[in-house]
PDB file of N, CA and C in Angstrom:
ATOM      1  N   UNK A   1      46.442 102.602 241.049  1.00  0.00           N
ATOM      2  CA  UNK A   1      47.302 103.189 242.070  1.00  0.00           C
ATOM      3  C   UNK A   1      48.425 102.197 242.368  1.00  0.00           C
ATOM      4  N   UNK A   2      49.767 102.295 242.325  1.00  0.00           N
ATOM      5  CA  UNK A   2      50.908 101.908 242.562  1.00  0.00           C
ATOM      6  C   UNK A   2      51.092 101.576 244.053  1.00  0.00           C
ATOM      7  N   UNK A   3      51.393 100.234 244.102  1.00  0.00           N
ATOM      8  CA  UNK A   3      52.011 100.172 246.091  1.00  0.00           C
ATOM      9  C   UNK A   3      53.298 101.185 246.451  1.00  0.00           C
ATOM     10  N   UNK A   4      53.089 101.513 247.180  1.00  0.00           N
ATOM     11  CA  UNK A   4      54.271 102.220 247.849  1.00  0.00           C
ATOM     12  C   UNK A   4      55.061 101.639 248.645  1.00  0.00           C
ATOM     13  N   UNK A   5      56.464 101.425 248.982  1.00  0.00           N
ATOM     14  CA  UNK A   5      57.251 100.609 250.407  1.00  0.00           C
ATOM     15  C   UNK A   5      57.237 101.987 251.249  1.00  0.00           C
ATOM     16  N   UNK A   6      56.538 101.093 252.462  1.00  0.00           N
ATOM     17  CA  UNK A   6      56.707 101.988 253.517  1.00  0.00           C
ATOM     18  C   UNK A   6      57.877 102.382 253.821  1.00  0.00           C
ATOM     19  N   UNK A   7      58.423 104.126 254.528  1.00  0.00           N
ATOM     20  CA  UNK A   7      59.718 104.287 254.864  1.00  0.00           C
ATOM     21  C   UNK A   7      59.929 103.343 256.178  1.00  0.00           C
ATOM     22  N   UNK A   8      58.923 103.843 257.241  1.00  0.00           N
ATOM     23  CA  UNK A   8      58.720 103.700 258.350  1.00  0.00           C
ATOM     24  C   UNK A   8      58.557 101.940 258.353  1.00  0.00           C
ATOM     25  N   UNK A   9      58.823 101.662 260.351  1.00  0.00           N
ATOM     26  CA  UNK A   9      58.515 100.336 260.595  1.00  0.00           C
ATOM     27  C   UNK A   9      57.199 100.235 261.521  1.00  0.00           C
ATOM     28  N   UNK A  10      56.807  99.645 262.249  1.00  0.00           N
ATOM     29  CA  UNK A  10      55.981  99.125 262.830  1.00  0.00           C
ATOM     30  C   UNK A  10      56.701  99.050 264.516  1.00  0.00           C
ATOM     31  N   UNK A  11      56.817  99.885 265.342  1.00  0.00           N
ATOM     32  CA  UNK A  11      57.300 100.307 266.349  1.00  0.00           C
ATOM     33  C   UNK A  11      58.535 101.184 266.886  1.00  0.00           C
ATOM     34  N   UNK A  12      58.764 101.657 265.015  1.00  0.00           N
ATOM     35  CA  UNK A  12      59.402 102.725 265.058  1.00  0.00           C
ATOM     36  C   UNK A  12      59.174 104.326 265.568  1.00  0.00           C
ATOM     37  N   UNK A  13      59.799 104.915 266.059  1.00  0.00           N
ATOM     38  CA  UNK A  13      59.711 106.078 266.857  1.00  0.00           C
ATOM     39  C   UNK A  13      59.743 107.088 265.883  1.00  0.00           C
ATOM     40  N   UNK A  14      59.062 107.927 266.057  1.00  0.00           N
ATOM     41  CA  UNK A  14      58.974 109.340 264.395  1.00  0.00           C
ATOM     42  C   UNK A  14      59.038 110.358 265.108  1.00  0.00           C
ATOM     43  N   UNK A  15      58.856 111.319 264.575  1.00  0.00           N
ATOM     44  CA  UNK A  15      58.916 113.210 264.676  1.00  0.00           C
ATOM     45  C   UNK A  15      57.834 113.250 263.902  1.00  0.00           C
ATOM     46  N   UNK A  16      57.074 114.289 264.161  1.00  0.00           N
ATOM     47  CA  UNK A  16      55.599 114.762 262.943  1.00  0.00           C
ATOM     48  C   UNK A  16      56.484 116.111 262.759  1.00  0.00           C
ATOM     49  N   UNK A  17      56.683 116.763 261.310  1.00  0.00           N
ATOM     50  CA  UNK A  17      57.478 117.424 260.938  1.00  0.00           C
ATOM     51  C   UNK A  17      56.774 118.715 261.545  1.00  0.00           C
ATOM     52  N   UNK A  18      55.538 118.665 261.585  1.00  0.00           N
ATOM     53  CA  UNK A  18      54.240 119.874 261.429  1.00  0.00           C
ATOM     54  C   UNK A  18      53.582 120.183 263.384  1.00  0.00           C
ATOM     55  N   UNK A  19      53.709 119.086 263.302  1.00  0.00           N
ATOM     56  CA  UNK A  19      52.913 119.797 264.808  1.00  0.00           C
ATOM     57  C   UNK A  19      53.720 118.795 265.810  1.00  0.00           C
ATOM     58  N   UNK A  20      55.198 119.157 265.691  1.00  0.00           N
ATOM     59  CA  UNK A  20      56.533 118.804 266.598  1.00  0.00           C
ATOM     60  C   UNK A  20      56.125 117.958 267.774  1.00  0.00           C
ATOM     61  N   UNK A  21      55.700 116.895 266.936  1.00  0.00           N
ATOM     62  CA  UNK A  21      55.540 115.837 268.289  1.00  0.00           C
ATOM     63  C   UNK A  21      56.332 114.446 267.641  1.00  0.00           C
ATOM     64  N   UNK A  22      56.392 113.676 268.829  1.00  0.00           N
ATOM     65  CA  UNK A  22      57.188 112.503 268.944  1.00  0.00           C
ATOM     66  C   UNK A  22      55.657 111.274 268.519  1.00  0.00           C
ATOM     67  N   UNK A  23      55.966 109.859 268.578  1.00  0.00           N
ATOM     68  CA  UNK A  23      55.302 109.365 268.233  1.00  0.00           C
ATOM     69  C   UNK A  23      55.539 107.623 267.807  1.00  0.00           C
ATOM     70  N   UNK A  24      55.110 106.775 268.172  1.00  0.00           N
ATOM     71  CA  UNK A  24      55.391 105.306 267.351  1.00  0.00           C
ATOM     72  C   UNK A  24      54.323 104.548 266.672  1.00  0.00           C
ATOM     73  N   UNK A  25      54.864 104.209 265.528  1.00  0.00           N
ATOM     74  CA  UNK A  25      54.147 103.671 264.733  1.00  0.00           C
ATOM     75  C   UNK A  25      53.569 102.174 264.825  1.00  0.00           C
ATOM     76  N   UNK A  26      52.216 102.058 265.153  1.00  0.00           N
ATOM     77  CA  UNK A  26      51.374 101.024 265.473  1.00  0.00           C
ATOM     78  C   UNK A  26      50.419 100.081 263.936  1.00  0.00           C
ATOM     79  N   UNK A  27      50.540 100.956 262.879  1.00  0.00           N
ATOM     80  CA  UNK A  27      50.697 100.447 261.897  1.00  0.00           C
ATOM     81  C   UNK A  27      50.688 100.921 260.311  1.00  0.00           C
ATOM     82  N   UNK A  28      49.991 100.372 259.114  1.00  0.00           N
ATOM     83  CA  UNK A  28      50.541 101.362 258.100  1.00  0.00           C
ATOM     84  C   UNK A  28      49.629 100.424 257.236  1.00  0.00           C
ATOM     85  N   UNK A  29      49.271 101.808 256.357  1.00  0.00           N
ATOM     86  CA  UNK A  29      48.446 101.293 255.372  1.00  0.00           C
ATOM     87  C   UNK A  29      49.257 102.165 253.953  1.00  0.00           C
ATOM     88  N   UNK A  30      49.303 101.154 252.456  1.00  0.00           N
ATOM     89  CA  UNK A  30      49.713 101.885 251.632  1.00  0.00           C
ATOM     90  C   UNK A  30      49.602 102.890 250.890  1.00  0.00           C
ATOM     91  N   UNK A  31      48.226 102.828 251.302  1.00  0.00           N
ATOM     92  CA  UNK A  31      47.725 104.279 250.706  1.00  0.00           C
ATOM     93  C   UNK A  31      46.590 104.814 251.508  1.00  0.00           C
ATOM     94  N   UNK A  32      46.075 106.158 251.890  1.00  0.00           N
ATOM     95  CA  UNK A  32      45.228 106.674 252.174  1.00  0.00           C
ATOM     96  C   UNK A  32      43.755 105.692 252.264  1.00  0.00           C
ATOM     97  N   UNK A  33      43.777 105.367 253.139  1.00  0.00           N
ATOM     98  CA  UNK A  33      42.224 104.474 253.568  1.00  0.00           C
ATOM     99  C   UNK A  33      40.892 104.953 254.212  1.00  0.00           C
ATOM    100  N   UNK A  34      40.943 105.893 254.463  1.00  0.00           N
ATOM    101  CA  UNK A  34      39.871 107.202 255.448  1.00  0.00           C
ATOM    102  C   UNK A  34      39.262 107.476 254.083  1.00  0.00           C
ATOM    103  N   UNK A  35      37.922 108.260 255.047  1.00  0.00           N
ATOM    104  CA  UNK A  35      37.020 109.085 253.831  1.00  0.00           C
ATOM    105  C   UNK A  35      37.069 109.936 253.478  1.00  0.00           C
ATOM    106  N   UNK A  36      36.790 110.252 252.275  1.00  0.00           N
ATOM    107  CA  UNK A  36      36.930 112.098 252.067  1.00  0.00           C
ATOM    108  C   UNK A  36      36.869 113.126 252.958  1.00  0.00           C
ATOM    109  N   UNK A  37      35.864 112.275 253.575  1.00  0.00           N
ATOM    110  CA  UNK A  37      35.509 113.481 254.365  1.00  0.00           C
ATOM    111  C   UNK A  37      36.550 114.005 255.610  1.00  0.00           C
ATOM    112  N   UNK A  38      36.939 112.858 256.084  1.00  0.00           N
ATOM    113  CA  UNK A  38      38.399 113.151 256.699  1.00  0.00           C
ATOM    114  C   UNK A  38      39.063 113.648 256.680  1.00  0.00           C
ATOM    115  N   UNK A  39      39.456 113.211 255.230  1.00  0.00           N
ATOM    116  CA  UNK A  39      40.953 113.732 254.292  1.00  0.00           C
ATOM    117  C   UNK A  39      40.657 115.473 253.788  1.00  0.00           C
ATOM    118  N   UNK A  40      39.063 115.849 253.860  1.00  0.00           N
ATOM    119  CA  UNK A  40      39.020 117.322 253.574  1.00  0.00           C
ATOM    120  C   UNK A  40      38.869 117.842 255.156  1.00  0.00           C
ATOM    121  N   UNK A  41      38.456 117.275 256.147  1.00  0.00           N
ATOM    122  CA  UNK A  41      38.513 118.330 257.563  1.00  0.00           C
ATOM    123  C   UNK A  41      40.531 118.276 258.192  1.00  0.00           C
ATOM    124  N   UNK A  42      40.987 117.197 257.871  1.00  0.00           N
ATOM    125  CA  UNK A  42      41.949 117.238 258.683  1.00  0.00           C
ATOM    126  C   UNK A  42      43.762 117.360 257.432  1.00  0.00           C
ATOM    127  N   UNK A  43      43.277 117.302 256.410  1.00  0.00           N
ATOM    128  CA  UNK A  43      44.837 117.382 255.605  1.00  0.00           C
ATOM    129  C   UNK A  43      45.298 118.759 255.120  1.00  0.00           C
ATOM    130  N   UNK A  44      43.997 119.366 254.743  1.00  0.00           N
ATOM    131  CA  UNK A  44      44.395 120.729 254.291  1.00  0.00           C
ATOM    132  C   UNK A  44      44.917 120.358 252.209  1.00  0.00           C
ATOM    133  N   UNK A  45      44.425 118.907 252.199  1.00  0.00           N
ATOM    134  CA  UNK A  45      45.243 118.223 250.641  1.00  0.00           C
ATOM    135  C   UNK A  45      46.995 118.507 250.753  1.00  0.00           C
ATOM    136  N   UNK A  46      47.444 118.711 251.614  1.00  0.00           N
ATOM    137  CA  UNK A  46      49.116 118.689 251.947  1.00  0.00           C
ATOM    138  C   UNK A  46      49.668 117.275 251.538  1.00  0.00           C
ATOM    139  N   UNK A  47      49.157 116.581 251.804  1.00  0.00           N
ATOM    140  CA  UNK A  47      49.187 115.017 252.235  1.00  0.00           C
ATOM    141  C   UNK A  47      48.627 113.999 250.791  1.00  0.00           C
ATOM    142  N   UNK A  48      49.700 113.916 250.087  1.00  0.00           N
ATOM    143  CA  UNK A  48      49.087 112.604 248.635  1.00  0.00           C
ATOM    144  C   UNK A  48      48.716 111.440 249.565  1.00  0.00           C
ATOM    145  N   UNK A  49      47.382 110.955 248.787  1.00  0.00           N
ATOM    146  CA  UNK A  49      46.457 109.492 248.994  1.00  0.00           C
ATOM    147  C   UNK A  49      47.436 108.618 248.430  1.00  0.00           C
ATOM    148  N   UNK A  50      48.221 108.474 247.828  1.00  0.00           N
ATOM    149  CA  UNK A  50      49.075 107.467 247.265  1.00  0.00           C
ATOM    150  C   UNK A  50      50.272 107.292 247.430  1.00  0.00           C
ATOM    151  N   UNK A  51      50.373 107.743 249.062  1.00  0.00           N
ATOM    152  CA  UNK A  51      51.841 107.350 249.873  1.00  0.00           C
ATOM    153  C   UNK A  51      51.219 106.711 250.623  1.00  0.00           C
ATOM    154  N   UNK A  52      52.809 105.896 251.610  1.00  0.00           N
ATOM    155  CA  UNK A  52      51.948 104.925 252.625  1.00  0.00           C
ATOM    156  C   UNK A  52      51.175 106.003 254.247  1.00  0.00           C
ATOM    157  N   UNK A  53      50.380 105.713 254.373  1.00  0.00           N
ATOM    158  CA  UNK A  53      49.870 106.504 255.831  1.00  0.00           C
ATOM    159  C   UNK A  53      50.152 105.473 256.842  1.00  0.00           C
ATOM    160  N   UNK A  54      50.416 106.318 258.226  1.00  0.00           N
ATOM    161  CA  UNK A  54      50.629 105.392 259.540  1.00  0.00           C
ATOM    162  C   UNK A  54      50.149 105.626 260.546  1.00  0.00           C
ATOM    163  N   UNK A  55      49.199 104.918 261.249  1.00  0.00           N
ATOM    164  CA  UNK A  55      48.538 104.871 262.579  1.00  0.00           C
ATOM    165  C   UNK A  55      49.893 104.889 263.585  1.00  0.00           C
ATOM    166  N   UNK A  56      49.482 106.181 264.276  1.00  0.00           N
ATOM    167  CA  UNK A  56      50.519 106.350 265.353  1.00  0.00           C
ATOM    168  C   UNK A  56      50.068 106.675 266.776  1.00  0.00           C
ATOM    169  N   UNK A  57      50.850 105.925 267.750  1.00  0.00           N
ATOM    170  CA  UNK A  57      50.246 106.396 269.455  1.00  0.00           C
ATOM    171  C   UNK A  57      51.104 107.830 269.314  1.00  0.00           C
ATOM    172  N   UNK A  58      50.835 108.794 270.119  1.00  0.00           N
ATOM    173  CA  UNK A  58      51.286 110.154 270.562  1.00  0.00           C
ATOM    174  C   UNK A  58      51.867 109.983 271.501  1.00  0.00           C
ATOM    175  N   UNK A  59      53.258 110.652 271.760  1.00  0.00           N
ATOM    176  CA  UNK A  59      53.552 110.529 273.320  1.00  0.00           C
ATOM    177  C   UNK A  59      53.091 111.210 274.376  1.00  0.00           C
ATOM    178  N   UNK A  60      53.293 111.627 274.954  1.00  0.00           N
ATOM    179  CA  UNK A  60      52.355 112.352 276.260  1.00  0.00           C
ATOM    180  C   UNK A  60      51.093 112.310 275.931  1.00  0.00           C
ATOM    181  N   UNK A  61      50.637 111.755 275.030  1.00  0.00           N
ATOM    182  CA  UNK A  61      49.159 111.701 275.052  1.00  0.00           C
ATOM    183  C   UNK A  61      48.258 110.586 275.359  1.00  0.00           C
ATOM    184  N   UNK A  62      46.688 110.667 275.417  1.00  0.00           N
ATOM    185  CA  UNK A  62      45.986 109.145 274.898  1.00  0.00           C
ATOM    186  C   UNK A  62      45.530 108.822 273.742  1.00  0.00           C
ATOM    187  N   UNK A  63      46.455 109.782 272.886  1.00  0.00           N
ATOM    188  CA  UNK A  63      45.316 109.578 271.364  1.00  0.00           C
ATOM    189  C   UNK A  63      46.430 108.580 270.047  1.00  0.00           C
ATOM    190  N   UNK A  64      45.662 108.408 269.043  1.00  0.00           N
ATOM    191  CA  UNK A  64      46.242 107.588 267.869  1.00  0.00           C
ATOM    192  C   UNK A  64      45.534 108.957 266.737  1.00  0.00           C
ATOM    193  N   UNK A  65      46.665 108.843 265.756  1.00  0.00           N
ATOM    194  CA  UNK A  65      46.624 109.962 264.786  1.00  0.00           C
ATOM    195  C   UNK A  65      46.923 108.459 263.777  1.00  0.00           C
ATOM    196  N   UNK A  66      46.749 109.469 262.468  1.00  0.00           N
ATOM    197  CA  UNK A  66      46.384 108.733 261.130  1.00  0.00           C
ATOM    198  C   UNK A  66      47.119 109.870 260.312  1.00  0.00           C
ATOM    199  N   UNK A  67      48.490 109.787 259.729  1.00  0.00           N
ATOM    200  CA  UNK A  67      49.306 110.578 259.280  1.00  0.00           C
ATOM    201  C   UNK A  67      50.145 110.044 258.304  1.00  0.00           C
ATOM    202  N   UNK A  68      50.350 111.022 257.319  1.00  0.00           N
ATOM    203  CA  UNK A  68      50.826 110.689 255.770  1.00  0.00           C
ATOM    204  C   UNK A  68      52.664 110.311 255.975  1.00  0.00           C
ATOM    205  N   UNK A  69      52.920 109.930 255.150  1.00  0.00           N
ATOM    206  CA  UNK A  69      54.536 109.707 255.150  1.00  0.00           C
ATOM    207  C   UNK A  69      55.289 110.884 255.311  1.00  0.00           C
ATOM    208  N   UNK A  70      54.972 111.959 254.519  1.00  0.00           N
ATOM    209  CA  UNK A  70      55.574 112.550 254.188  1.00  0.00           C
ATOM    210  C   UNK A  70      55.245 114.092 255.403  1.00  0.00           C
ATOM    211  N   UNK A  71      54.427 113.491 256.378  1.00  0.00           N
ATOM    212  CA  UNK A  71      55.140 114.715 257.426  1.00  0.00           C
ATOM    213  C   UNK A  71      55.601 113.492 258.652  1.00  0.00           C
ATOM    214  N   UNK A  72      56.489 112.797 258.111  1.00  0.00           N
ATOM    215  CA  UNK A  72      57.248 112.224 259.270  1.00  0.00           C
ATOM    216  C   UNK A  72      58.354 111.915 259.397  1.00  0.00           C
ATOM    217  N   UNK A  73      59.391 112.064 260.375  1.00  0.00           N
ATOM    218  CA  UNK A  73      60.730 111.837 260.205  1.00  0.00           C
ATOM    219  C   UNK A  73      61.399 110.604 261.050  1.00  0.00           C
ATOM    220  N   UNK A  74      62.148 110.461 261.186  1.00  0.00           N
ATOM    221  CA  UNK A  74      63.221 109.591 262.144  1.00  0.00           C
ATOM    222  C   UNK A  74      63.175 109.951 263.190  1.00  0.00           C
ATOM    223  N   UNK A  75      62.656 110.068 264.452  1.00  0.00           N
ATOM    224  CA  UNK A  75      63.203 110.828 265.823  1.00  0.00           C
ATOM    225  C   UNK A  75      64.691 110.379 266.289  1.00  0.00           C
ATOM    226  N   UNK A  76      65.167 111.482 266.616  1.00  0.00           N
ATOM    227  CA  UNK A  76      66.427 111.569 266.893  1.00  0.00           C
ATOM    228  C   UNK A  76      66.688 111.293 268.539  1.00  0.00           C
ATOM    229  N   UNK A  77      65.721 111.253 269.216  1.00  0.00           N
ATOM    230  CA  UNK A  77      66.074 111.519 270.432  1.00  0.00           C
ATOM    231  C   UNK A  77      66.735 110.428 271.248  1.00  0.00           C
ATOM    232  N   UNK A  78      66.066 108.774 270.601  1.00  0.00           N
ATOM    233  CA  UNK A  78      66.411 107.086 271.051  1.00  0.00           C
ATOM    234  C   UNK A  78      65.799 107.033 272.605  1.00  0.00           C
ATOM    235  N   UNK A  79      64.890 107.947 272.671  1.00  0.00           N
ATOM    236  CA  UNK A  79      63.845 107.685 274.412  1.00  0.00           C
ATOM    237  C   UNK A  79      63.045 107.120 274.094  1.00  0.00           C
ATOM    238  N   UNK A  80      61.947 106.321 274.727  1.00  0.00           N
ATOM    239  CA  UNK A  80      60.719 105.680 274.800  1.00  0.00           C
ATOM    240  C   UNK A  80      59.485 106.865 274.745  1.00  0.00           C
ATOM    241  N   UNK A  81      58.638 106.693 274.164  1.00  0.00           N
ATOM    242  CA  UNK A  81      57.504 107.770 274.140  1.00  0.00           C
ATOM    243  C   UNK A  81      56.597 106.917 275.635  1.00  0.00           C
ATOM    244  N   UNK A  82      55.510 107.673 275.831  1.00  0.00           N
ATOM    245  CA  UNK A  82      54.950 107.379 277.274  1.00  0.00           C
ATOM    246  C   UNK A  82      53.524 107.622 276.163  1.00  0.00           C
ATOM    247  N   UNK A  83      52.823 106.431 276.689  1.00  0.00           N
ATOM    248  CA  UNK A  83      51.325 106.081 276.103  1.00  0.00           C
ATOM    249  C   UNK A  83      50.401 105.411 276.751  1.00  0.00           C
ATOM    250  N   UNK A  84      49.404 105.021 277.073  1.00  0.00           N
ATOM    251  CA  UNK A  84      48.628 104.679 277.803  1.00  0.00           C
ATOM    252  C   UNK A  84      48.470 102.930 277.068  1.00  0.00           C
ATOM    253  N   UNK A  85      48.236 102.999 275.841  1.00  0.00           N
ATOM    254  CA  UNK A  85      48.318 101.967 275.236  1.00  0.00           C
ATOM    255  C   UNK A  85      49.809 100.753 274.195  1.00  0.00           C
ATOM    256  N   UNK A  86      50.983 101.418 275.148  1.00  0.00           N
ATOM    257  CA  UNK A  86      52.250 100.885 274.512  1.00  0.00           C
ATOM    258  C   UNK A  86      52.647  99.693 275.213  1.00  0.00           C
ATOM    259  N   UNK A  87      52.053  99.465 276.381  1.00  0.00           N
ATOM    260  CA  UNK A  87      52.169  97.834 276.757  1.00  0.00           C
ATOM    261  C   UNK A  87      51.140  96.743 276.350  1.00  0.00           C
ATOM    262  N   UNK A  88      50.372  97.050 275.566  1.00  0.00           N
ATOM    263  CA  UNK A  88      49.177  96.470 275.076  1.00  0.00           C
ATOM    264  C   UNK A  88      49.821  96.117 273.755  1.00  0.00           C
ATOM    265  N   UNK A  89      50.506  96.956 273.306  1.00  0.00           N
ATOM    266  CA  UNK A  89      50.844  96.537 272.046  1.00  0.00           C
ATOM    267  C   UNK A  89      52.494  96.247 271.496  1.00  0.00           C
ATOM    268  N   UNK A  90      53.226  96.460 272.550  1.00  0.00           N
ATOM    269  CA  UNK A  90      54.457  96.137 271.968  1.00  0.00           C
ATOM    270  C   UNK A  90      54.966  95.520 273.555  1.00  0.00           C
ATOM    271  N   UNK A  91      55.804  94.765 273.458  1.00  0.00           N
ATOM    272  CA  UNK A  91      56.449  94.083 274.575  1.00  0.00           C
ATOM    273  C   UNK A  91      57.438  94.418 274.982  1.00  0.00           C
ATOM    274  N   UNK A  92      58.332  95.643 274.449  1.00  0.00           N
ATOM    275  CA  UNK A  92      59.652  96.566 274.923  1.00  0.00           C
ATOM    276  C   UNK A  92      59.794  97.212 273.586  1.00  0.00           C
ATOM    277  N   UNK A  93      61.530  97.500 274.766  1.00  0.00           N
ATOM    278  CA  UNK A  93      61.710  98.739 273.815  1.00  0.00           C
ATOM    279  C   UNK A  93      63.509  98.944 273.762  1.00  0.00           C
ATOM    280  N   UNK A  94      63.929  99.301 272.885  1.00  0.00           N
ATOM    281  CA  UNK A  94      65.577  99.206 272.613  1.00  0.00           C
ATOM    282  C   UNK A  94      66.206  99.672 271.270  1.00  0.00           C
ATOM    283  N   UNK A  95      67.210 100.813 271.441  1.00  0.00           N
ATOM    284  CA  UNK A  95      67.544 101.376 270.451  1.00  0.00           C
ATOM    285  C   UNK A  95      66.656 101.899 269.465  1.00  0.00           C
ATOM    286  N   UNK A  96      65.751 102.478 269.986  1.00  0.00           N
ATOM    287  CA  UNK A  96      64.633 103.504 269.437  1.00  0.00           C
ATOM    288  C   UNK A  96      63.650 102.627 268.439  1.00  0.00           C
ATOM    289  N   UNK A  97      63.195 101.628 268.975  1.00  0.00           N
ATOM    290  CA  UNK A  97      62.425 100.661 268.356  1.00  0.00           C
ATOM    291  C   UNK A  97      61.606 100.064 269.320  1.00  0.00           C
ATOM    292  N   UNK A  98      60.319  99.569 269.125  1.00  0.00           N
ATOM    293  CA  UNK A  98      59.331  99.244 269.941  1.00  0.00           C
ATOM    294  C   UNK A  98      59.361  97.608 269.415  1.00  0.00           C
ATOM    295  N   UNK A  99      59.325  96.377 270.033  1.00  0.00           N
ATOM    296  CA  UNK A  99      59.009  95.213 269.559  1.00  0.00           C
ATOM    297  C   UNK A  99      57.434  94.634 270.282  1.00  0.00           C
ATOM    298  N   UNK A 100      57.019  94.344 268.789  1.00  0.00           N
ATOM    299  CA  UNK A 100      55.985  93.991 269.064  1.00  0.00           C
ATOM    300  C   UNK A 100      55.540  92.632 269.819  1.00  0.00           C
ATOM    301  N   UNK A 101      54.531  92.762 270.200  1.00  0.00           N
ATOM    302  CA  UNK A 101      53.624  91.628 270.941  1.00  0.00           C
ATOM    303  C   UNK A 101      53.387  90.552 270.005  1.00  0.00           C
ATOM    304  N   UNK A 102      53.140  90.333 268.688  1.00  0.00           N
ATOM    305  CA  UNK A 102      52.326  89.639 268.094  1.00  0.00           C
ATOM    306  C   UNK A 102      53.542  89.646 266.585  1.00  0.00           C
ATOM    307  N   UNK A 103      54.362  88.445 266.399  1.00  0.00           N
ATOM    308  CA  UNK A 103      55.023  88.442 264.978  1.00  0.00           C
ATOM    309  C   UNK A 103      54.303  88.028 263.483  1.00  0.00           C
ATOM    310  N   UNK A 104      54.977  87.554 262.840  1.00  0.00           N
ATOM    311  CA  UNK A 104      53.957  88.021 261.678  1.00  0.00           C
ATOM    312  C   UNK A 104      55.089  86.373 261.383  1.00  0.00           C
ATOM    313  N   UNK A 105      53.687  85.360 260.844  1.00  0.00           N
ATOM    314  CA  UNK A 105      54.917  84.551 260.130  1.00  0.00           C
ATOM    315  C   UNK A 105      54.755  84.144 258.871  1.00  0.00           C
TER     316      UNK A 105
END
């Protein structure tokens, strides 16, 4: 299986193309990491194992979704999503980007 470059960043703000919600990305794996069994109750097989997938907070919500590249877009809107867990993990927010708590060196 081939690495993929993620489109997405790591406190970037998305659109889910499919079930029209907003969303920021908390992190990313290159390929499909869940179990089958997952990947047969919740994809419908819409979704290739060999793109990058991204752990995302929901806005108005309390939940984290696990979603393929390819139902996600750019959000257009440049607002902050509202999460229960977005001060835990990113330290602000500016020009439709979340900066994280923790850098990478």
């Amino acid at each position: 299986m081939s690495i993929q470059s993620a489109y997405f960043n790591i406190g970037q703000v998305i659109y889910h193309r499919h079930f029209e919600s907003r969303g920021v990305v908390v992190d990313v794996d290159n390929h499909f990491e869940g179990s089958d069994e997952w990947y047969a109750e919740n994809t419908q097989n819409f979704s290739p194992k060999n793109i990058p997938w991204y752990y995302v907070l929901i806005d108005n919500e309390e939940s984290i979704t696990y979603v393929a590249e390819n139902n996600l877009k750019a959000d257009q809107q440049g607002m902050p999503i509202s999460h229960p867990m977005i001060d835990k993990v990113f330290s602000g927010y500016s020009g439709g980007q979340y900066h994280s708590r923790w850098s990478v060196n």
